[in-house]
Protein backbone atom coordinates (compact mmCIF):
# COMPACT_ATOMS: atom_id res chain seq x y z
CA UNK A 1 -1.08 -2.27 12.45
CA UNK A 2 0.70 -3.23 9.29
CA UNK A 3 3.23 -0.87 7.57
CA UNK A 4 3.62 -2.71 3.98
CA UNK A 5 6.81 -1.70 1.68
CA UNK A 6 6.02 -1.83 -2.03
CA UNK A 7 9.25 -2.05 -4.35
CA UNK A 8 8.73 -1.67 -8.02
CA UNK A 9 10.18 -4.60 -9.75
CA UNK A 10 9.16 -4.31 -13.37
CA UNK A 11 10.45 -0.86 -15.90
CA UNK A 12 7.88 1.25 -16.08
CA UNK A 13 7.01 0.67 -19.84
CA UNK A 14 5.81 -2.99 -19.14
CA UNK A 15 3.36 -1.52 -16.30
CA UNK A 16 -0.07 -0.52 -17.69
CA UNK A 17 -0.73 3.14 -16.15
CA UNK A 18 -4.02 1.72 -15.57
CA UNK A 19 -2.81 -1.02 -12.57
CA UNK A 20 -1.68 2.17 -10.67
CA UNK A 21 -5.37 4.12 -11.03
CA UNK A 22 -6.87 0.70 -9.80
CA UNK A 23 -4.55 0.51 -6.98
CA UNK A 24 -5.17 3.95 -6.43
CA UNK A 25 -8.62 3.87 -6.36
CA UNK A 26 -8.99 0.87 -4.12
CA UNK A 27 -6.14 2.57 -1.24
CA UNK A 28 -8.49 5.61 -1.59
CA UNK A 29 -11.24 3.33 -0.65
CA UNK A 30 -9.64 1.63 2.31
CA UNK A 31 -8.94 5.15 3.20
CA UNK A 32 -12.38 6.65 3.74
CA UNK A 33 -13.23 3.07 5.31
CA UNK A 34 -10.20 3.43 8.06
CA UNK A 35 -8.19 0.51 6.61
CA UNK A 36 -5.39 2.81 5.14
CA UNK A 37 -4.38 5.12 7.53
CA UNK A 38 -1.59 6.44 5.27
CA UNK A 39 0.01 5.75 2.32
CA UNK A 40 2.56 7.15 -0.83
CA UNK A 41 4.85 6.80 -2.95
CA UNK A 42 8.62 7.02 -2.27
CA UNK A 43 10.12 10.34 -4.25
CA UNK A 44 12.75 8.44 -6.30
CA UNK A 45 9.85 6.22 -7.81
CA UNK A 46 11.25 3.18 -6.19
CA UNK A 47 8.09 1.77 -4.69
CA UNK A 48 6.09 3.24 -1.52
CA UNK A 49 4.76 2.32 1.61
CA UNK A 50 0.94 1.97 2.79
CA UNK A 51 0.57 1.85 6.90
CA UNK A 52 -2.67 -0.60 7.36
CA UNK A 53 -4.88 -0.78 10.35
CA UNK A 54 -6.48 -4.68 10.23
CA UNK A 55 -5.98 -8.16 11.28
CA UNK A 56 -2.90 -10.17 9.32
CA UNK A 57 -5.61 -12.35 7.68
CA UNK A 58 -7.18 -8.76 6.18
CA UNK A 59 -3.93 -7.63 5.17
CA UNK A 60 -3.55 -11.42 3.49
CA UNK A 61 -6.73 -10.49 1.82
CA UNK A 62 -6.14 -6.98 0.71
CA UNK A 63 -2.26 -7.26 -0.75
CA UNK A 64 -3.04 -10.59 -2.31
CA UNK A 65 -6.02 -8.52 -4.35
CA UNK A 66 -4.17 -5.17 -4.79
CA UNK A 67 -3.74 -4.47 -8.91
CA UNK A 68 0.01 -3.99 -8.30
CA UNK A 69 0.18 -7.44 -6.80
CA UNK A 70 -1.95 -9.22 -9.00
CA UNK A 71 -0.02 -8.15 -11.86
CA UNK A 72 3.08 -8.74 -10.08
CA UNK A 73 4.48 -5.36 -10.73
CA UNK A 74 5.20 -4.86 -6.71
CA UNK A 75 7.03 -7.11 -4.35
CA UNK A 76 6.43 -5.92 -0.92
CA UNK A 77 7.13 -6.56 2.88
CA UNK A 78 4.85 -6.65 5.39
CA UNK A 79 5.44 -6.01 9.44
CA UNK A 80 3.61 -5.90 12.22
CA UNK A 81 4.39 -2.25 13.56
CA UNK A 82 3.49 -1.36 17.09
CA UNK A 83 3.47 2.37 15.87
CA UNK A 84 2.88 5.25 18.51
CA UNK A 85 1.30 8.63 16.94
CA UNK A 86 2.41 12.34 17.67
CA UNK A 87 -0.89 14.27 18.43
CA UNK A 88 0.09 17.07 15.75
CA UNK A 89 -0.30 13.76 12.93
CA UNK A 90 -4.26 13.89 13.90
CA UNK A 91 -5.64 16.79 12.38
């Protein structure tokens, strides 16, 4: 699994509201398929975090087509996380 940190690096009036539907669309999409296991925004608006479950060439794939990437509005950090789940997380 990948946990992948997203930090905003552009004000928020040069981002078009529209590359954040797009990117929200797509994570919901990834969701339903099993590829996002979990994802949100941070509270103070910095950025947020998105916990993938693929390969590193699929993650590759995915952030280098993510809207928030493409339109460089995000710079992010991606690492391998051997993550271990509580049983009260799978509801």
């Amino acid at each position: 699994m990948w946990l992948v940190r997203l930090t905003i690096k552009k004000p928020m009036n040069q981002i078009d509201p529209k590359w954040f539907e797009e990117h929200e669309a797509r994570n919901g999409e990834f969701r339903v398929k099993g590829i996002i296991l979990a994802n949100g925004a941070f509270a103070d608006g910095s950025g947020g975090s998105i916990l993938y479950n693929c390969s590193k060439e699929e993650l590759d794939t995915y952030l280098s087509r993510d809207p928030l990437v493409v339109h460089d509005v995000v710079d992010y950090e991606a690492k391998e996380w051997n993550v271990t789940f509580s049983p009260k997380i799978l509801v």
